[in-house]
N, C-alpha and C. Protein backbone atom coordinates (compact mmCIF):
# COMPACT_ATOMS: atom_id res chain seq x y z
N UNK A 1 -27.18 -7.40 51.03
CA UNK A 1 -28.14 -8.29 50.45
C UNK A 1 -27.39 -9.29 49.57
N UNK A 2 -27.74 -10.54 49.85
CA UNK A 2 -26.96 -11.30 49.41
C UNK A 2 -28.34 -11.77 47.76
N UNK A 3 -27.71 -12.21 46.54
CA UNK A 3 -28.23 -12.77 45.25
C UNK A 3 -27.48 -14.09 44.99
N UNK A 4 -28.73 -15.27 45.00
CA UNK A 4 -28.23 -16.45 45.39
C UNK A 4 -28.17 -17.12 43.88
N UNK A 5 -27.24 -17.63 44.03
CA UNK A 5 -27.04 -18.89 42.64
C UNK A 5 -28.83 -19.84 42.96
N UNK A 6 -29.02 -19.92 41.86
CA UNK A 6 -30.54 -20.99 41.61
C UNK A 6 -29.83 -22.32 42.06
N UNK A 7 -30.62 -22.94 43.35
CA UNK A 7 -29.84 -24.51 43.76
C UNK A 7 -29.70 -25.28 42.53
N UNK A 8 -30.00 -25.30 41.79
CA UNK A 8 -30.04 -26.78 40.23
C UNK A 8 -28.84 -26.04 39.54
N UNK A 9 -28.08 -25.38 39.77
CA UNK A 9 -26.90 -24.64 39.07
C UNK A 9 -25.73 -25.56 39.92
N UNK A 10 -26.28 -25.25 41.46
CA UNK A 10 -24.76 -25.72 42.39
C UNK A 10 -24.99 -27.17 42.32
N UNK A 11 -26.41 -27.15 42.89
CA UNK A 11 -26.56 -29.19 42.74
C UNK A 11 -25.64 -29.73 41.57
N UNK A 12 -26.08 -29.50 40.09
CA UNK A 12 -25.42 -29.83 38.83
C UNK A 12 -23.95 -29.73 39.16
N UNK A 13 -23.24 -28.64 39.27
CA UNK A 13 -22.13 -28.25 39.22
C UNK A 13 -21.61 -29.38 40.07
N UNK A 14 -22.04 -30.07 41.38
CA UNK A 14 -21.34 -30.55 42.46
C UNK A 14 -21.53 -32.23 41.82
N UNK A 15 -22.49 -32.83 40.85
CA UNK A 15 -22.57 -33.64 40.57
C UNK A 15 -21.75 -33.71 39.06
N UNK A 16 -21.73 -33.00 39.00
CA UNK A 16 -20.89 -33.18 37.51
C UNK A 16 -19.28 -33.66 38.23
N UNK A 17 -19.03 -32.91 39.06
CA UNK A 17 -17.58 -33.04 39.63
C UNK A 17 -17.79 -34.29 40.37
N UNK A 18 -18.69 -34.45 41.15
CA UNK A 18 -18.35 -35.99 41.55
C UNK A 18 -18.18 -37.28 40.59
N UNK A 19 -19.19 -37.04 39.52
CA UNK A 19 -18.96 -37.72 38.30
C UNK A 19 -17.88 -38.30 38.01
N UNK A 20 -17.04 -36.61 37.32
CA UNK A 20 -15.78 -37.00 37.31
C UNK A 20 -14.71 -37.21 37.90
N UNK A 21 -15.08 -37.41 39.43
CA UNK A 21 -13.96 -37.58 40.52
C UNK A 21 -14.29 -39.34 40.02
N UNK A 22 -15.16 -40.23 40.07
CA UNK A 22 -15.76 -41.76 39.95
C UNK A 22 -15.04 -41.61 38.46
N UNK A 23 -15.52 -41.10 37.43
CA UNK A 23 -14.54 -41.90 36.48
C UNK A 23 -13.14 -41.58 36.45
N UNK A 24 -12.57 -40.76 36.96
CA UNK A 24 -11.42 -40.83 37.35
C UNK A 24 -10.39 -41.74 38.23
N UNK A 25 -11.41 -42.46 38.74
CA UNK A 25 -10.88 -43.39 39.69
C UNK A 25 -11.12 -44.71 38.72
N UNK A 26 -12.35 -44.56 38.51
CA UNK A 26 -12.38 -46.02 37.67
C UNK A 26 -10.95 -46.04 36.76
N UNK A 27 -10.75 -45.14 35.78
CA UNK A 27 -9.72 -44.88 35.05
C UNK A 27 -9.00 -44.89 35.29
N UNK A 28 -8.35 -44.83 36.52
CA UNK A 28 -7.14 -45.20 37.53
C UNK A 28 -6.60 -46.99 37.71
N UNK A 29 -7.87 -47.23 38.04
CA UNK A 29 -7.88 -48.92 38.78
C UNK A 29 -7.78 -49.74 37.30
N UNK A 30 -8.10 -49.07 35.86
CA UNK A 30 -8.13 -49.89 34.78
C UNK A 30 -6.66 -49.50 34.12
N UNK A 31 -6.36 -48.33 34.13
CA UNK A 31 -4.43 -47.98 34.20
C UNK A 31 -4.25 -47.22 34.77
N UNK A 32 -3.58 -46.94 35.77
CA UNK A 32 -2.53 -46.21 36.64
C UNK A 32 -1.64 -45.73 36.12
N UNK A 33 -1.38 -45.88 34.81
CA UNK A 33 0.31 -45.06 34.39
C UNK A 33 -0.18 -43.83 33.69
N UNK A 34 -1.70 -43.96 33.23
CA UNK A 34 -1.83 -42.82 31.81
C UNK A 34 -1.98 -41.33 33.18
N UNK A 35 -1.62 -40.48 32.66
CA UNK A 35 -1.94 -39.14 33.13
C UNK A 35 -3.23 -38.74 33.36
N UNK A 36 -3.92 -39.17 32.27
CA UNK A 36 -4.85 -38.65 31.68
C UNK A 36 -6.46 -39.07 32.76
N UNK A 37 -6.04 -40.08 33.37
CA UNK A 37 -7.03 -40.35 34.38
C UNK A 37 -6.83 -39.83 35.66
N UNK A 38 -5.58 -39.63 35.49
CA UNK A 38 -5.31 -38.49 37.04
C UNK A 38 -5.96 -36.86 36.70
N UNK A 39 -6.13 -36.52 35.18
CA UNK A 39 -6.85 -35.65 35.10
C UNK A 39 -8.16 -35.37 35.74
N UNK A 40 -8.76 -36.40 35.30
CA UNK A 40 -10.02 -36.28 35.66
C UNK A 40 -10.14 -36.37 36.94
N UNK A 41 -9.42 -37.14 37.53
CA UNK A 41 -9.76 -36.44 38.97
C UNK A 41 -10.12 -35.47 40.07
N UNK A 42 -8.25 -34.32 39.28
CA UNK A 42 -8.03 -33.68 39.40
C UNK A 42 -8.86 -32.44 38.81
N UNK A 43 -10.44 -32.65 38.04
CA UNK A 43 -10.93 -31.82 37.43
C UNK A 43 -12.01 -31.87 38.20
N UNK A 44 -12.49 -33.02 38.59
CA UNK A 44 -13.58 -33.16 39.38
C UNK A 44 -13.34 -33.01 40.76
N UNK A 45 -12.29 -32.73 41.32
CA UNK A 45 -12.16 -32.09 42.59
C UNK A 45 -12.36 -30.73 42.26
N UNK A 46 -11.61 -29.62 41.20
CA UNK A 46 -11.78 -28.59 40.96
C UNK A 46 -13.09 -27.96 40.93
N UNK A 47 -14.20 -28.67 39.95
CA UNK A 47 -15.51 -28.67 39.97
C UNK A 47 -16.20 -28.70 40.78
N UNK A 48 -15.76 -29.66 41.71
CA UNK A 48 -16.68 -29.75 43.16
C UNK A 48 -16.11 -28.60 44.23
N UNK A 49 -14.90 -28.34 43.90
CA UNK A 49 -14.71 -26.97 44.79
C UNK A 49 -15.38 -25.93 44.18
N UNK A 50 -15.45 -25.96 42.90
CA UNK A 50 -15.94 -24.29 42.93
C UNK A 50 -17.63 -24.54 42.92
N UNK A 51 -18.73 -25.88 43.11
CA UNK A 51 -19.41 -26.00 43.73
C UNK A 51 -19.59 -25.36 45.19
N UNK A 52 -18.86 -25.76 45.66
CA UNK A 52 -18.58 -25.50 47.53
C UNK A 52 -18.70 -24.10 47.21
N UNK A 53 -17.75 -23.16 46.60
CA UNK A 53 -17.78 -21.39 46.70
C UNK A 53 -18.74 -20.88 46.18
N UNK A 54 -19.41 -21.81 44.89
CA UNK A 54 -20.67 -21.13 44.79
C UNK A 54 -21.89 -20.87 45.65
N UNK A 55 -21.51 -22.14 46.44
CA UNK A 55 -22.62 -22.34 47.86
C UNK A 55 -22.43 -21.25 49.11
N UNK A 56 -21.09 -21.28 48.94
CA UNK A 56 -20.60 -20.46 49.80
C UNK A 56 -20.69 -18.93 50.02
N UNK A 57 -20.45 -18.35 49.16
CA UNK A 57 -20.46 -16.90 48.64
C UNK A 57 -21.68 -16.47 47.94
N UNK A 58 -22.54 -17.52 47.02
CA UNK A 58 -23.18 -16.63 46.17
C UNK A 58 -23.06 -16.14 44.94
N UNK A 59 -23.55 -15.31 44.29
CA UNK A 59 -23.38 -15.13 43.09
C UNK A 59 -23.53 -13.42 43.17
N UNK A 60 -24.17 -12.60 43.88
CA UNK A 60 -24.22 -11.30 44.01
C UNK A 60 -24.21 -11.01 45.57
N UNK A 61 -23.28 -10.08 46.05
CA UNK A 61 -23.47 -9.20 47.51
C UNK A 61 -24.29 -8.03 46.63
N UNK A 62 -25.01 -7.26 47.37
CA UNK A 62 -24.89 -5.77 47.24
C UNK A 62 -24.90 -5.18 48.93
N UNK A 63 -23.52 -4.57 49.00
CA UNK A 63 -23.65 -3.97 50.26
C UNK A 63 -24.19 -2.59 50.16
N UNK A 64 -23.48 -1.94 51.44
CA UNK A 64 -24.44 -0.22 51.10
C UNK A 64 -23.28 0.52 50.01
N UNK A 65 -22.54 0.37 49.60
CA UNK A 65 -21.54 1.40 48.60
C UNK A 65 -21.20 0.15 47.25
N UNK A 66 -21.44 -0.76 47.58
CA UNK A 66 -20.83 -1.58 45.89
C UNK A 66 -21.67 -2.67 46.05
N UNK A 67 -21.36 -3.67 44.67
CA UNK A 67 -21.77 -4.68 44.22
C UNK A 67 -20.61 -5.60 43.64
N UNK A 68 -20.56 -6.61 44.43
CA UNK A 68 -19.74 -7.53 44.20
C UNK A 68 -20.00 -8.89 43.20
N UNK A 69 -19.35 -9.33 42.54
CA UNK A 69 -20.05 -10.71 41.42
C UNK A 69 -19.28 -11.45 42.19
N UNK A 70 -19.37 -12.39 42.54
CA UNK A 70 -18.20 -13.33 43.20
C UNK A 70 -18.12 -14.70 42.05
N UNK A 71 -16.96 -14.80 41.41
CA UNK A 71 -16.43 -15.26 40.99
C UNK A 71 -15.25 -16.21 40.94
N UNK A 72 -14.54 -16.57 40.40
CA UNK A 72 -12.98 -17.65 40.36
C UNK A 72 -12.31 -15.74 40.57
N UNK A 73 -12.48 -15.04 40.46
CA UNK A 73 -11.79 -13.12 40.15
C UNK A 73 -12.38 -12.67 40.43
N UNK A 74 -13.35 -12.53 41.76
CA UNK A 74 -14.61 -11.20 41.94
C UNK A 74 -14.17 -9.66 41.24
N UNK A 75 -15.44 -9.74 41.08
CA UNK A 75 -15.46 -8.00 40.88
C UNK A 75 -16.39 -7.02 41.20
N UNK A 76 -15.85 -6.06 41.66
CA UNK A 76 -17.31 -4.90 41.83
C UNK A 76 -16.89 -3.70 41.75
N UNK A 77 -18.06 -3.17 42.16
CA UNK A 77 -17.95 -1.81 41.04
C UNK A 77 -18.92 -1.46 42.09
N UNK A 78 -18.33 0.23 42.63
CA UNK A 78 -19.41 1.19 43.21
C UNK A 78 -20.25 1.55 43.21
N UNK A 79 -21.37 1.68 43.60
CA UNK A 79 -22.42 2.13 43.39
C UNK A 79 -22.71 3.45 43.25
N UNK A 80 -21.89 4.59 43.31
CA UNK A 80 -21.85 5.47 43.06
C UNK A 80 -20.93 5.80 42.16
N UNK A 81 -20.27 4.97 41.55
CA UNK A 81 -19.73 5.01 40.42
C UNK A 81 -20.66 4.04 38.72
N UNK A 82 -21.71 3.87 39.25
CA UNK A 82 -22.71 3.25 37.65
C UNK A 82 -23.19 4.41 37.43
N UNK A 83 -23.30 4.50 35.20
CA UNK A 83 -24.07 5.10 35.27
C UNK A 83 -25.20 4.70 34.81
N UNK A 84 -25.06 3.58 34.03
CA UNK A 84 -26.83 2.76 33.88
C UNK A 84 -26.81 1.74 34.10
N UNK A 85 -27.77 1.14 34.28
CA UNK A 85 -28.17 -0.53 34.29
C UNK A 85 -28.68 -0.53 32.95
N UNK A 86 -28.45 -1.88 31.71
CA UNK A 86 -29.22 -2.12 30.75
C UNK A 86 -29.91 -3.22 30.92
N UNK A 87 -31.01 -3.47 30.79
CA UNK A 87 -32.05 -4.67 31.15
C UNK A 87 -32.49 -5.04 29.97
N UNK A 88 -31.53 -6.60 29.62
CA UNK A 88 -31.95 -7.27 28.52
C UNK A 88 -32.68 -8.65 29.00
N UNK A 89 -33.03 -9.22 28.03
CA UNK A 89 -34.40 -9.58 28.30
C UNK A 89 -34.02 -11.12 29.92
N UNK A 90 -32.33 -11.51 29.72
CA UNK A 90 -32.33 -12.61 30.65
C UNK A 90 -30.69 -11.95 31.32
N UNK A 91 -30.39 -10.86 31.24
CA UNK A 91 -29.44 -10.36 31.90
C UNK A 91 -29.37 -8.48 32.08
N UNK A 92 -28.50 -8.24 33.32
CA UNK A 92 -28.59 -7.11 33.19
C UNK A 92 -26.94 -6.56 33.06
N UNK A 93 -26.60 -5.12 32.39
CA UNK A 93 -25.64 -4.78 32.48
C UNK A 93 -25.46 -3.71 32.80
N UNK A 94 -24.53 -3.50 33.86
CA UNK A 94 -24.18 -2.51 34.50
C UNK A 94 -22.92 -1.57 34.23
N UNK A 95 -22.89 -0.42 34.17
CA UNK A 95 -21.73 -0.06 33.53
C UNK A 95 -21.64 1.41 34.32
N UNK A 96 -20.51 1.24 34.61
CA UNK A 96 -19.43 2.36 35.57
C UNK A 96 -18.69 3.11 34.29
N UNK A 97 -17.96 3.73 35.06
CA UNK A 97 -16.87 4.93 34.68
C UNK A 97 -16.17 4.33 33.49
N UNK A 98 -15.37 2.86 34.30
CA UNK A 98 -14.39 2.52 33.72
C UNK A 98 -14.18 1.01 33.44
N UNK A 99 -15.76 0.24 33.89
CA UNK A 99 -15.87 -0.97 33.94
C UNK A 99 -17.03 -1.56 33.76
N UNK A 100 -17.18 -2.50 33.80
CA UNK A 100 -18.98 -3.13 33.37
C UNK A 100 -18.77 -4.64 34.02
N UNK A 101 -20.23 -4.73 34.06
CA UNK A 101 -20.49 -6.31 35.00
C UNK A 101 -21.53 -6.59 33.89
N UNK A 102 -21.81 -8.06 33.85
CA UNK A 102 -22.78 -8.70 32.85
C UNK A 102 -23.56 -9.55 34.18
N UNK A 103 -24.94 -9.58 34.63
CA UNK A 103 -25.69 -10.14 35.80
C UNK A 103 -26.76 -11.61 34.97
N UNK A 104 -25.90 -12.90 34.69
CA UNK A 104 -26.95 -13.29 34.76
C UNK A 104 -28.62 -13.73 35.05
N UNK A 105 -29.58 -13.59 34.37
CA UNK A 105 -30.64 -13.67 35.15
C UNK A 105 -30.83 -15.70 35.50
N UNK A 106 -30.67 -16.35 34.34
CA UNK A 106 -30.67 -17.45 34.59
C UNK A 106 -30.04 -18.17 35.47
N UNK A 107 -28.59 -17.60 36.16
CA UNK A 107 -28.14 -18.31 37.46
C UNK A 107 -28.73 -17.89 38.29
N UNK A 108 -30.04 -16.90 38.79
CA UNK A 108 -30.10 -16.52 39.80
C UNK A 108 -31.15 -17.16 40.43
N UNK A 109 -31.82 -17.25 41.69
CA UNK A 109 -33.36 -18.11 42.27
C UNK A 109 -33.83 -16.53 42.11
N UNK A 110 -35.24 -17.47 41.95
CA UNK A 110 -36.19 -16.56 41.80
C UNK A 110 -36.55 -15.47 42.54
N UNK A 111 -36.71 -15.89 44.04
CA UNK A 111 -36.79 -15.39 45.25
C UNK A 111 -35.98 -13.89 45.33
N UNK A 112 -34.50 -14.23 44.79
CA UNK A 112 -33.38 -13.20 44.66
C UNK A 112 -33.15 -12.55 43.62
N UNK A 113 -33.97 -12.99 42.20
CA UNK A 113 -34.05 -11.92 41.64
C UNK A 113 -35.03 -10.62 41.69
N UNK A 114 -36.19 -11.21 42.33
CA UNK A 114 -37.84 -10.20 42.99
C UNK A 114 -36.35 -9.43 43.28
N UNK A 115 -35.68 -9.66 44.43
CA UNK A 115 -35.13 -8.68 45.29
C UNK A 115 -33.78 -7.72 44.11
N UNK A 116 -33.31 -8.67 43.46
CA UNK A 116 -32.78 -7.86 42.67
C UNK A 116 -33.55 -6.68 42.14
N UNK A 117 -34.51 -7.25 41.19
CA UNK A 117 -35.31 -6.56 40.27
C UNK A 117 -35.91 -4.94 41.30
N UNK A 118 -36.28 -5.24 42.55
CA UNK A 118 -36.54 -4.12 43.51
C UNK A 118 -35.17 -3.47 43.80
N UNK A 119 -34.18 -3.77 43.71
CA UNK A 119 -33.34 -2.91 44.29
C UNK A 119 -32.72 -2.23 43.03
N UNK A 120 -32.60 -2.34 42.18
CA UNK A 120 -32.87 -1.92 40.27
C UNK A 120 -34.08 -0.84 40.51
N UNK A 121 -35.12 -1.31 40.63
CA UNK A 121 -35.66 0.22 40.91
C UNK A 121 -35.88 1.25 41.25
N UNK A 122 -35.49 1.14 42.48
CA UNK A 122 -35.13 1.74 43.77
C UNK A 122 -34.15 2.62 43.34
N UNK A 123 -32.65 2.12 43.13
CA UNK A 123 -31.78 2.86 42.57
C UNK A 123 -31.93 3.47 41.62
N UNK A 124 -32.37 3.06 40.60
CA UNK A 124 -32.34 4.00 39.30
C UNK A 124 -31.61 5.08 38.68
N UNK A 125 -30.54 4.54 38.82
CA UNK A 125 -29.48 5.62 38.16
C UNK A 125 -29.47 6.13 36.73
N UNK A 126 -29.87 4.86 36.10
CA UNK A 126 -30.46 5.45 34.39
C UNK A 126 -30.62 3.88 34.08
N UNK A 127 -32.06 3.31 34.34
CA UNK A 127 -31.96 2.05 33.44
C UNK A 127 -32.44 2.02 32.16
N UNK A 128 -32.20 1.20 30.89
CA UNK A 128 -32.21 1.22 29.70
C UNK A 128 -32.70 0.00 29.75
N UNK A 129 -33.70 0.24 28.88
CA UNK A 129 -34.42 -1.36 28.68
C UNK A 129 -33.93 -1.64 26.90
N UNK A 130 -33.22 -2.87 27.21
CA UNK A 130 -33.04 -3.00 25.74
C UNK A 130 -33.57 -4.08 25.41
N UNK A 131 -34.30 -4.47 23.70
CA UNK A 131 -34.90 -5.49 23.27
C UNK A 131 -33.78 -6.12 22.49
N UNK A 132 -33.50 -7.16 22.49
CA UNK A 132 -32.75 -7.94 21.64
C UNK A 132 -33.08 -9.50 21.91
């Protein structure tokens, strides 16, 4: 089961980087010697790539044995290795043996968190509802 980034996260992300791919160029054509406009280029290509992987990958797998965050460093953690989920009021945290994941709720579409939120129950290994 794939948990999708909310489109207005990647849209943003991919326009911010084009942004700065355009003033980077402008900043180019007005001096060419400073570094500093080759930065921005070079930042807004970065941006717009990790646009592309967010599109690409997602923001949560859960296969049948783990849960993956896909990240710039994915990480996951077994599913038979959690021992609770904590459910705060716009994220959840999951915590293993020897490791923990933090699940934004605000990057996620709606659609995919229903499905989150069901597969959280389903499992129920020990969830903790915390108020803060």
């Amino acid at each position: 089961m794939k948990i999708k980034y909310c489109r207005s996260v990647i849209r943003n992300n991919f326009g911010y980087g084009f942004v700065m791919i355009v003033l980077g160029i402008f900043a180019v054509s007005i001096n060419s010697s400073s570094v500093f406009s080759y930065l921005w280029i070079a930042l807004g290509i970065l941006q717009s790539a990790s646009s592309y992987y967010r599109q690409k990958y997602q923001y949560l797998t859960i296969q049948d044995d783990k849960i993956i965050k896909h990240n710039l460093i994915s990480k996951s953690i077994s599913l038979s290795e959690i021992k609770r989920v904590k459910k705060y009021g716009n994220s959840y945290k999951i915590e293993a043996r020897d490791q923990s994941m933090l699940i934004e709720k605000d990057f996620i579409e709606s659609e995919s968190l229903t499905k989150l939120n069901l597969f959280f129950e389903k499992f129920n290994p020990k969830v903790v509802a915390n108020l803060r």
